[in-house]
Structure formats: C-alpha cells, structure tokens
Protein backbone atom coordinates (compact mmCIF):
# COMPACT_ATOMS: atom_id res chain seq x y z
CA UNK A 1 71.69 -30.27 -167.60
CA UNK A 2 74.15 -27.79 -167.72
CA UNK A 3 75.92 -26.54 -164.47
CA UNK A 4 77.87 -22.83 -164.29
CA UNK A 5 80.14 -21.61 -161.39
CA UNK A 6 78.81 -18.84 -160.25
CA UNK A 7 82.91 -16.88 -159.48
CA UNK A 8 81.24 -13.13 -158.82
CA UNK A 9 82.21 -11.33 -155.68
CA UNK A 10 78.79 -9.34 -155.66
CA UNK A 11 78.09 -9.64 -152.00
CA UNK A 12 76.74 -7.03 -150.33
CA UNK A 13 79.19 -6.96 -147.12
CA UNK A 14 82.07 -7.35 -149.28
CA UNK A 15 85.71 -5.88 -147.76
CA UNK A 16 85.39 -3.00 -149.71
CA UNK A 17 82.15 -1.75 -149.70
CA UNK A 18 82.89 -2.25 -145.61
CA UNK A 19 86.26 -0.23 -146.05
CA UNK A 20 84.45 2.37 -147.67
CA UNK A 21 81.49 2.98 -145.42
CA UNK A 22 84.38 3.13 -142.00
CA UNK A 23 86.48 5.61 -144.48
CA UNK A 24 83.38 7.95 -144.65
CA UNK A 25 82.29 7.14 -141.28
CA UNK A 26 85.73 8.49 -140.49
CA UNK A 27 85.90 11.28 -142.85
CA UNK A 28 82.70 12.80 -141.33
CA UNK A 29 83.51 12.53 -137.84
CA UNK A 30 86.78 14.04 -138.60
CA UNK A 31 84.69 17.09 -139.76
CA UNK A 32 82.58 17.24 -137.21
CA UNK A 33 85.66 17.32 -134.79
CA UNK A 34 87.39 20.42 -137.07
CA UNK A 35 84.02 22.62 -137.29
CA UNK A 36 83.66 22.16 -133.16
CA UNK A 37 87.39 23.88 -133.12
CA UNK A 38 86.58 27.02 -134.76
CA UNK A 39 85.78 29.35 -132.25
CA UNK A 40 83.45 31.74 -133.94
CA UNK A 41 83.55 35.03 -132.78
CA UNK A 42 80.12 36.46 -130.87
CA UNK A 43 78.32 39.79 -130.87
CA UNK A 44 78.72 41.94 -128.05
CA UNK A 45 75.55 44.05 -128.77
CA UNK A 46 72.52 43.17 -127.25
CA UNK A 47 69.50 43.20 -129.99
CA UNK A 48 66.65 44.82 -128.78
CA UNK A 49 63.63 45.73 -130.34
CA UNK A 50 60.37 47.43 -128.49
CA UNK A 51 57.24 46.85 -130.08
CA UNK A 52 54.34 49.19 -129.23
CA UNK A 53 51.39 48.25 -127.76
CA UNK A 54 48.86 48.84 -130.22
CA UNK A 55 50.59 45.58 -132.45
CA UNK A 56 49.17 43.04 -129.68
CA UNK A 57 45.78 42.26 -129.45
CA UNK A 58 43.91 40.38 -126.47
CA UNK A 59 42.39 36.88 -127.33
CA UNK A 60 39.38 36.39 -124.88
C-alpha cells in the first residue's frame, strides 16, 4: 500500500481567494459611493402631454 502527501493548497477559503472577494467587495462599493456624487443636472420643463378623449374607452 502506497501512501502520497496530499501538499495542494486547493481550499476553497484560501487567503487569497478571501483577499480577492473583500478587494471587489471594496472596489464596488467604492463605485457606488463615486456615482452617488455626481450631481446630475435636472430638467426644468415640465412634460406634458394631453390626450383626447376619443383614445379612452369605458370598460363596463
């Protein structure tokens, strides 16, 4: 019977696959926190449209 040492680091919660889930964690709440600074400019004009009447009909 032959025994082997099993020296692979393939766990699943290693520290770098950790590090690199809180590094995009990060990176996208840093985003998030730029886009809410923009102050986007808003439209003054008030959009109004009048539909006739003869487009609605009554639903008894």
């Amino acid at each position: 019977m032959q025994f082997t040492k099993n020296t692979s680091k393939d766990k699943f919660f290693s520290f770098g696959t950790i590090s690199k889930i809180i590094i995009a964690v990060l990176i996208i709440v840093f985003g998030f926190i730029l886009i809410n600074q923009i102050n986007f400019p808003t439209s003054d004009k008030q959009i109004e449209k009048i539909l006739p009447n003869e487009n609605f009909k009554t639903i008894k």
